[in-house]
PDB file of N, CA and C in Angstrom:
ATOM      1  N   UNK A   1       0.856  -1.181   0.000  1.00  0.00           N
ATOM      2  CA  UNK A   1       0.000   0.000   0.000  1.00  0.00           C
ATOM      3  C   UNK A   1       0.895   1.235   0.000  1.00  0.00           C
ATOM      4  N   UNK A   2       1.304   1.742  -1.246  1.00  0.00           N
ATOM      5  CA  UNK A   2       2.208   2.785  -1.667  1.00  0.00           C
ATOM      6  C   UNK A   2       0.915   3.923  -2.006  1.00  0.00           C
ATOM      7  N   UNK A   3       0.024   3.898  -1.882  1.00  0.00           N
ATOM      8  CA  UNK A   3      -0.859   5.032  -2.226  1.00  0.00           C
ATOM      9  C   UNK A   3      -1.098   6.493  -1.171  1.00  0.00           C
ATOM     10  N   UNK A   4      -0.232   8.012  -1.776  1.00  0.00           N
ATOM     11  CA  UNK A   4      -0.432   8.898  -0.979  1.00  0.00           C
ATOM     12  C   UNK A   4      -1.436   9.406  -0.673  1.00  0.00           C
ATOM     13  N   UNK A   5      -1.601   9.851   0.521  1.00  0.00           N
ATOM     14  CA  UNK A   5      -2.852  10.734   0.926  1.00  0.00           C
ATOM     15  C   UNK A   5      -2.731  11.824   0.884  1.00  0.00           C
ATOM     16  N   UNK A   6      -3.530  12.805   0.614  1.00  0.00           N
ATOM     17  CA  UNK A   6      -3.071  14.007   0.771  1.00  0.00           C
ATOM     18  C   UNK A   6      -4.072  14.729   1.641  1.00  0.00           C
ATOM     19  N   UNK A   7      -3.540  15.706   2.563  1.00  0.00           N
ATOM     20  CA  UNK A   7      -4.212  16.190   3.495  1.00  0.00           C
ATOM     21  C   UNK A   7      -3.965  17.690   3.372  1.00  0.00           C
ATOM     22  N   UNK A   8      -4.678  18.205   3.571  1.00  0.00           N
ATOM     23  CA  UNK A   8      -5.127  19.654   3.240  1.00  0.00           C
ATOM     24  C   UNK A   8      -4.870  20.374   4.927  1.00  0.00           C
ATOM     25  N   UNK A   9      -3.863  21.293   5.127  1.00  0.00           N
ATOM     26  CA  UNK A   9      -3.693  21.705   6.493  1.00  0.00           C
ATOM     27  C   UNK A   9      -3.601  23.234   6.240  1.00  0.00           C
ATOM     28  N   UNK A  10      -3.867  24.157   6.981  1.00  0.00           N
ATOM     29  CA  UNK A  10      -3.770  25.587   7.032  1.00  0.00           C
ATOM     30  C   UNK A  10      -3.245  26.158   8.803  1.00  0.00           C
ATOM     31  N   UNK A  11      -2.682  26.830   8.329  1.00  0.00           N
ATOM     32  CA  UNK A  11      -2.510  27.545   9.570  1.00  0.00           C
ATOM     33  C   UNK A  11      -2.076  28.928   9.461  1.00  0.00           C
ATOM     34  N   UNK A  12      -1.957  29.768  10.538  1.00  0.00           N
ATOM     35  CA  UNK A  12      -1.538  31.422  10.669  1.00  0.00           C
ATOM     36  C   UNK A  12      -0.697  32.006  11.174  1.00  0.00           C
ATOM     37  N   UNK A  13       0.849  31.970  10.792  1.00  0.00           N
ATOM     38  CA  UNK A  13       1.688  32.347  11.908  1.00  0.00           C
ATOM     39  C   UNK A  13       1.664  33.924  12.455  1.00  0.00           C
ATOM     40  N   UNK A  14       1.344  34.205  13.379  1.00  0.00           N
ATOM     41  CA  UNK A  14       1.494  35.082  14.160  1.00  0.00           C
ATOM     42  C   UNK A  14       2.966  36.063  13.906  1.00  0.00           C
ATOM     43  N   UNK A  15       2.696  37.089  13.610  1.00  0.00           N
ATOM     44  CA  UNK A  15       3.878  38.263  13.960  1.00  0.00           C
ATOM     45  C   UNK A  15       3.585  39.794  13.913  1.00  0.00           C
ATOM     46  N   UNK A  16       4.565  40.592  14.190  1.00  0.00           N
ATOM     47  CA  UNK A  16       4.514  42.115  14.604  1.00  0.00           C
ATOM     48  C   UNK A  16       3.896  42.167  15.688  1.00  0.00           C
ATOM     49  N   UNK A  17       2.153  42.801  15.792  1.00  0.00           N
ATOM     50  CA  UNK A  17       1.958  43.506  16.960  1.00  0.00           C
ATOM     51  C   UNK A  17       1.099  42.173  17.503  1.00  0.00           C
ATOM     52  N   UNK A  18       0.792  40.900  16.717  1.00  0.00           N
ATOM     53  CA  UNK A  18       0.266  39.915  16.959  1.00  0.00           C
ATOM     54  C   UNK A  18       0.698  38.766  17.672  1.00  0.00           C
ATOM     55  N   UNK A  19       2.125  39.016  17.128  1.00  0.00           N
ATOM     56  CA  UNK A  19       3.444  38.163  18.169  1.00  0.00           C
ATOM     57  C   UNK A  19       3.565  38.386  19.409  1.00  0.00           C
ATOM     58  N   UNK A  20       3.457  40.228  19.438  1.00  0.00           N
ATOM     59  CA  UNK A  20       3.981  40.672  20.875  1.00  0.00           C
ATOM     60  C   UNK A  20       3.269  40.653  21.529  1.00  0.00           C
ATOM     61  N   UNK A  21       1.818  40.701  21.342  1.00  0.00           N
ATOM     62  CA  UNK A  21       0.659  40.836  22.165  1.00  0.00           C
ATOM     63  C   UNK A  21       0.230  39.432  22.732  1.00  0.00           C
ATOM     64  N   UNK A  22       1.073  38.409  22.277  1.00  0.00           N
ATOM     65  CA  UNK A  22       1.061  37.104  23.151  1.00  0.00           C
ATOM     66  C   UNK A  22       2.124  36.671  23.960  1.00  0.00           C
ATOM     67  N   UNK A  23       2.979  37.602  23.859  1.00  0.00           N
ATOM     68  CA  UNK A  23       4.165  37.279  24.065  1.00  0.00           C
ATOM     69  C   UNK A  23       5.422  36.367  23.480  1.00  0.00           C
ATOM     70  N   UNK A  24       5.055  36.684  22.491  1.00  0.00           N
ATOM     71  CA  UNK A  24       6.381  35.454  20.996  1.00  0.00           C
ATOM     72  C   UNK A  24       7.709  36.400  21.320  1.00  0.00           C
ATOM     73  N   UNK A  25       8.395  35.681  20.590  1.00  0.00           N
ATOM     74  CA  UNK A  25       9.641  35.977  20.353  1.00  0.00           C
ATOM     75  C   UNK A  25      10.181  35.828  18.991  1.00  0.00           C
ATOM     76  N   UNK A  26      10.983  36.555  18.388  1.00  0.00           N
ATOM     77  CA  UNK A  26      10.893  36.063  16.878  1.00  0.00           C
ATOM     78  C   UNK A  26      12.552  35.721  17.154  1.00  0.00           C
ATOM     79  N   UNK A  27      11.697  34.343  16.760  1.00  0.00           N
ATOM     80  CA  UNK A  27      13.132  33.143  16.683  1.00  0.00           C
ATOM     81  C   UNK A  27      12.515  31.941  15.683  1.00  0.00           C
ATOM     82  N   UNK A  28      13.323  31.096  15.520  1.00  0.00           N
ATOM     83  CA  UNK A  28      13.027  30.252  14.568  1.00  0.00           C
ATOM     84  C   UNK A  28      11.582  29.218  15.252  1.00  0.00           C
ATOM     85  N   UNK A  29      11.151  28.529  14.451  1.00  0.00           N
ATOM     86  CA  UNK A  29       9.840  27.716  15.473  1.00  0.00           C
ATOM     87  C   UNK A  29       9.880  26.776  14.136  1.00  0.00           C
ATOM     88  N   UNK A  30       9.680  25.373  14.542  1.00  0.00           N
ATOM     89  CA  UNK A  30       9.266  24.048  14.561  1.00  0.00           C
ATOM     90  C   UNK A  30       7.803  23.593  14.665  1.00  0.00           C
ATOM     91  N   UNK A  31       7.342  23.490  13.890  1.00  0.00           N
ATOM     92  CA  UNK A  31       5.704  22.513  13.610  1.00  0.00           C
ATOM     93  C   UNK A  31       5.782  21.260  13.282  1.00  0.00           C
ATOM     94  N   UNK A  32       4.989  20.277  13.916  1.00  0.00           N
ATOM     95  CA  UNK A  32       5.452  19.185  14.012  1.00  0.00           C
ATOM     96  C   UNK A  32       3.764  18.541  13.847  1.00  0.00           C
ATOM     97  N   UNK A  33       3.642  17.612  12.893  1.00  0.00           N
ATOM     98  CA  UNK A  33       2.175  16.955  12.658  1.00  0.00           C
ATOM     99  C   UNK A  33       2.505  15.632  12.870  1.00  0.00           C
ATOM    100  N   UNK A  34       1.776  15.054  13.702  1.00  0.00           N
ATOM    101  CA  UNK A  34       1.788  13.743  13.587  1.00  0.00           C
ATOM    102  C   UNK A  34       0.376  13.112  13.365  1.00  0.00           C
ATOM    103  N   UNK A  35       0.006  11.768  12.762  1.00  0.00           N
ATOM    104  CA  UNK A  35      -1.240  10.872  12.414  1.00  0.00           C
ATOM    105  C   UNK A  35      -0.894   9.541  12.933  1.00  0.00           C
ATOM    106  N   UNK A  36      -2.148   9.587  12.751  1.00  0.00           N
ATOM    107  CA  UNK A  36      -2.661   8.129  13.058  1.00  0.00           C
ATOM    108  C   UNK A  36      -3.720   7.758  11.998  1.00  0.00           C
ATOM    109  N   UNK A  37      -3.700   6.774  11.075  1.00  0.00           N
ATOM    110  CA  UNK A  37      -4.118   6.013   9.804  1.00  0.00           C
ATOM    111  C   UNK A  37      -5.620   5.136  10.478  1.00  0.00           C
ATOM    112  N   UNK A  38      -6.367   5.594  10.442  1.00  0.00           N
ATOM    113  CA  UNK A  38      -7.602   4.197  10.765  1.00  0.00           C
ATOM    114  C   UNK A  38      -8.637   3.831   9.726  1.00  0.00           C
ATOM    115  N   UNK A  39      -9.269   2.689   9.997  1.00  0.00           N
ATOM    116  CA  UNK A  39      -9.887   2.379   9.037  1.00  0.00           C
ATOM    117  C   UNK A  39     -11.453   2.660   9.329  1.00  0.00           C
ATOM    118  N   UNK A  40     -12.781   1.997   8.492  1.00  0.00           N
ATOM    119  CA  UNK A  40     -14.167   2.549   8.807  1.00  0.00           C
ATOM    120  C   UNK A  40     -14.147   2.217  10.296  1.00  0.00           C
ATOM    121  N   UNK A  41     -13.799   1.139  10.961  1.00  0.00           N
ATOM    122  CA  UNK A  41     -14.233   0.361  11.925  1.00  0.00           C
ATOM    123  C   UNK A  41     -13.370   0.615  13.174  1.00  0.00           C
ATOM    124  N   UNK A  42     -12.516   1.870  12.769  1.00  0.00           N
ATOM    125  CA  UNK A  42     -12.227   2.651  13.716  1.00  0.00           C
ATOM    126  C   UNK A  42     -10.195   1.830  14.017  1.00  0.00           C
ATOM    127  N   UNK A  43     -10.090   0.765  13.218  1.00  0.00           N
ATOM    128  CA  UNK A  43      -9.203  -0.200  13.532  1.00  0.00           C
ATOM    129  C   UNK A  43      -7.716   0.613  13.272  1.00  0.00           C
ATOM    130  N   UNK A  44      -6.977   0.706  13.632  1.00  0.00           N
ATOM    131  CA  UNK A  44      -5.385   1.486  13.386  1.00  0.00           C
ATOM    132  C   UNK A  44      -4.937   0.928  12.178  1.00  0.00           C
ATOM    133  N   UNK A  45      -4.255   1.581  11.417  1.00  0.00           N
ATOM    134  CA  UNK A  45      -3.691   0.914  10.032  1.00  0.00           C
ATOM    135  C   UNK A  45      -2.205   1.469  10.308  1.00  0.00           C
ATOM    136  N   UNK A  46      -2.384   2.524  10.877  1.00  0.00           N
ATOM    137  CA  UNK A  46      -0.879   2.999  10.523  1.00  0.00           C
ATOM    138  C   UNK A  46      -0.847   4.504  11.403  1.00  0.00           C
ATOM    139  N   UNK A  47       0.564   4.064  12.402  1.00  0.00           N
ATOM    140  CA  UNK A  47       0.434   4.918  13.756  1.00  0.00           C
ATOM    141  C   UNK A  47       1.831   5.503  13.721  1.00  0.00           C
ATOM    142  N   UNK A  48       1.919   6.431  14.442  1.00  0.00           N
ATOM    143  CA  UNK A  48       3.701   7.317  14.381  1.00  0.00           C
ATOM    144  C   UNK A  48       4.178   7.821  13.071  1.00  0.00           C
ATOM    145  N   UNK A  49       3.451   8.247  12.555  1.00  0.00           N
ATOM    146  CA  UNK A  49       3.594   8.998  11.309  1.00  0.00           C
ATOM    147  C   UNK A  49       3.553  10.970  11.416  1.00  0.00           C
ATOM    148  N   UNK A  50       5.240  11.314  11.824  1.00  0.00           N
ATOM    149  CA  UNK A  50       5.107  12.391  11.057  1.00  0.00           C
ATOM    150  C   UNK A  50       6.062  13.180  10.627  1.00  0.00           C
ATOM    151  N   UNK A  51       5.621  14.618  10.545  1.00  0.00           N
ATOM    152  CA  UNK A  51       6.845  15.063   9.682  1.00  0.00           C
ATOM    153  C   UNK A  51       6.792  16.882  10.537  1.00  0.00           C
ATOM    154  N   UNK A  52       7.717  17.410  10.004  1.00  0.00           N
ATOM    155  CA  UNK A  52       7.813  18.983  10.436  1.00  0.00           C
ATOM    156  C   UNK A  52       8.274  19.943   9.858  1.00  0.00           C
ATOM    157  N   UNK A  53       8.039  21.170   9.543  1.00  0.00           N
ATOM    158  CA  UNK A  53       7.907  22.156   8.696  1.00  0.00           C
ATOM    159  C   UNK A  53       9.169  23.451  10.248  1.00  0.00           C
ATOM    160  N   UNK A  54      10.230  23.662   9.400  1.00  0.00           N
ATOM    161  CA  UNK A  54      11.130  24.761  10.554  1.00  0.00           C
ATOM    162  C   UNK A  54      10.721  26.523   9.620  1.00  0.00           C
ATOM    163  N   UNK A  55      10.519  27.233  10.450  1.00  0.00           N
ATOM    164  CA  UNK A  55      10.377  28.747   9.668  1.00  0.00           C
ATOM    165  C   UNK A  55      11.003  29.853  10.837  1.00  0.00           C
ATOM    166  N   UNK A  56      11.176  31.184  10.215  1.00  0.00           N
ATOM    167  CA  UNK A  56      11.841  32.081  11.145  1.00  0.00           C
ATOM    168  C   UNK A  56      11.029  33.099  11.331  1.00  0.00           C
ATOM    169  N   UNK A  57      10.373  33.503  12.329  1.00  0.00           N
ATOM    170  CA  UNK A  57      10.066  34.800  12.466  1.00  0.00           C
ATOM    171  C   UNK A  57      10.800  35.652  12.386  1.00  0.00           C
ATOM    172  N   UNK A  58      11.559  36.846  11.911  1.00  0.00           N
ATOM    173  CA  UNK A  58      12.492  37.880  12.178  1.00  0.00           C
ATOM    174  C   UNK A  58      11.663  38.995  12.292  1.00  0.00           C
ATOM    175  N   UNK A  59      12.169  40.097  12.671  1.00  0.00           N
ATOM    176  CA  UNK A  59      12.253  41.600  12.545  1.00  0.00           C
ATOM    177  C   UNK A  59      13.490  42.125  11.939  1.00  0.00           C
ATOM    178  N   UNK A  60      13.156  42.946  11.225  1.00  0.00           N
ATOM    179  CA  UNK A  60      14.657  43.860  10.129  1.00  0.00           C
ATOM    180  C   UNK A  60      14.480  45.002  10.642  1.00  0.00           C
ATOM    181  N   UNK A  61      15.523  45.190  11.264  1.00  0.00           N
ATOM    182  CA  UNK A  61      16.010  46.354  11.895  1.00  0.00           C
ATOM    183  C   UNK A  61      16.587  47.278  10.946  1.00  0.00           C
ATOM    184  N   UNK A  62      15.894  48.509  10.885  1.00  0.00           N
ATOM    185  CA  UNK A  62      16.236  49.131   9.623  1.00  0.00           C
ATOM    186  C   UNK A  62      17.342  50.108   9.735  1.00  0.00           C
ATOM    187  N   UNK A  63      17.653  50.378  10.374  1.00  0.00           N
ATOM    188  CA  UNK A  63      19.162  51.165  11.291  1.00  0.00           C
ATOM    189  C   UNK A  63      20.618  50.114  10.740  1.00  0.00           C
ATOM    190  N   UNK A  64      20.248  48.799  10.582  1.00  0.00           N
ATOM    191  CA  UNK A  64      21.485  47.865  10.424  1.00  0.00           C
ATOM    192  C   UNK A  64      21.289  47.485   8.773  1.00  0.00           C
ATOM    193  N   UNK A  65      20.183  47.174   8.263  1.00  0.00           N
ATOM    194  CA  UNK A  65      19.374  47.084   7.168  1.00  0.00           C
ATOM    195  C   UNK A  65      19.382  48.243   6.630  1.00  0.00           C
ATOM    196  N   UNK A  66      19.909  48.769   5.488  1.00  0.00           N
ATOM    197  CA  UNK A  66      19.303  49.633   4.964  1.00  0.00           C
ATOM    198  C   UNK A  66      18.231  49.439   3.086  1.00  0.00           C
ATOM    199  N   UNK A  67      17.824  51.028   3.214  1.00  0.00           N
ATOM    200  CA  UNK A  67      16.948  50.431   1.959  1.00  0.00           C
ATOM    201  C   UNK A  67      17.546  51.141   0.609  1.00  0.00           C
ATOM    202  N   UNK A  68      17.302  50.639   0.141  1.00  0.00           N
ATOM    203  CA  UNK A  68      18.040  50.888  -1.849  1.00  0.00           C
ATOM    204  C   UNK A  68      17.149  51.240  -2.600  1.00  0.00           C
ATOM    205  N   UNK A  69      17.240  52.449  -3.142  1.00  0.00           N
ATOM    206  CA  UNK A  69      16.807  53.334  -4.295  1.00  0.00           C
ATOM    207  C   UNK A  69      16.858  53.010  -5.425  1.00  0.00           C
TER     208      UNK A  69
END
């Protein structure tokens, strides 16, 4: 059983005044999905399955950054 599934996922990462107002930090962050495979009858087919997506929040400091004309 080589047949992929494909699963449809969304999400919203948080930043600027949305970060701070929860208290984030802009540093790198790790998402991590894991599944579990079952069948109609509720039976396990396939368990410990997953994978993870790494991304960076930054801020550009525009004092060190500059901008080009």
């Amino acid at each position: 059983m080589n047949t992929p599934i494909l699963v449809d996922i969304t999400y919203k990462v948080k930043t600027g005044k949305e970060l701070v107002d929860i208290g984030g930090k802009y540093a790198n962050y790790k998402v991590t999905l894991s599944a579990t495979l079952k069948n109609q009858k509720t039976k396990t087919l396939l368990t410990d399955v997953s994978d993870y997506l790494v991304y960076t929040n930054a801020k550009v400091y525009r004092g060190i950054v500059g901008a080009s004309n």
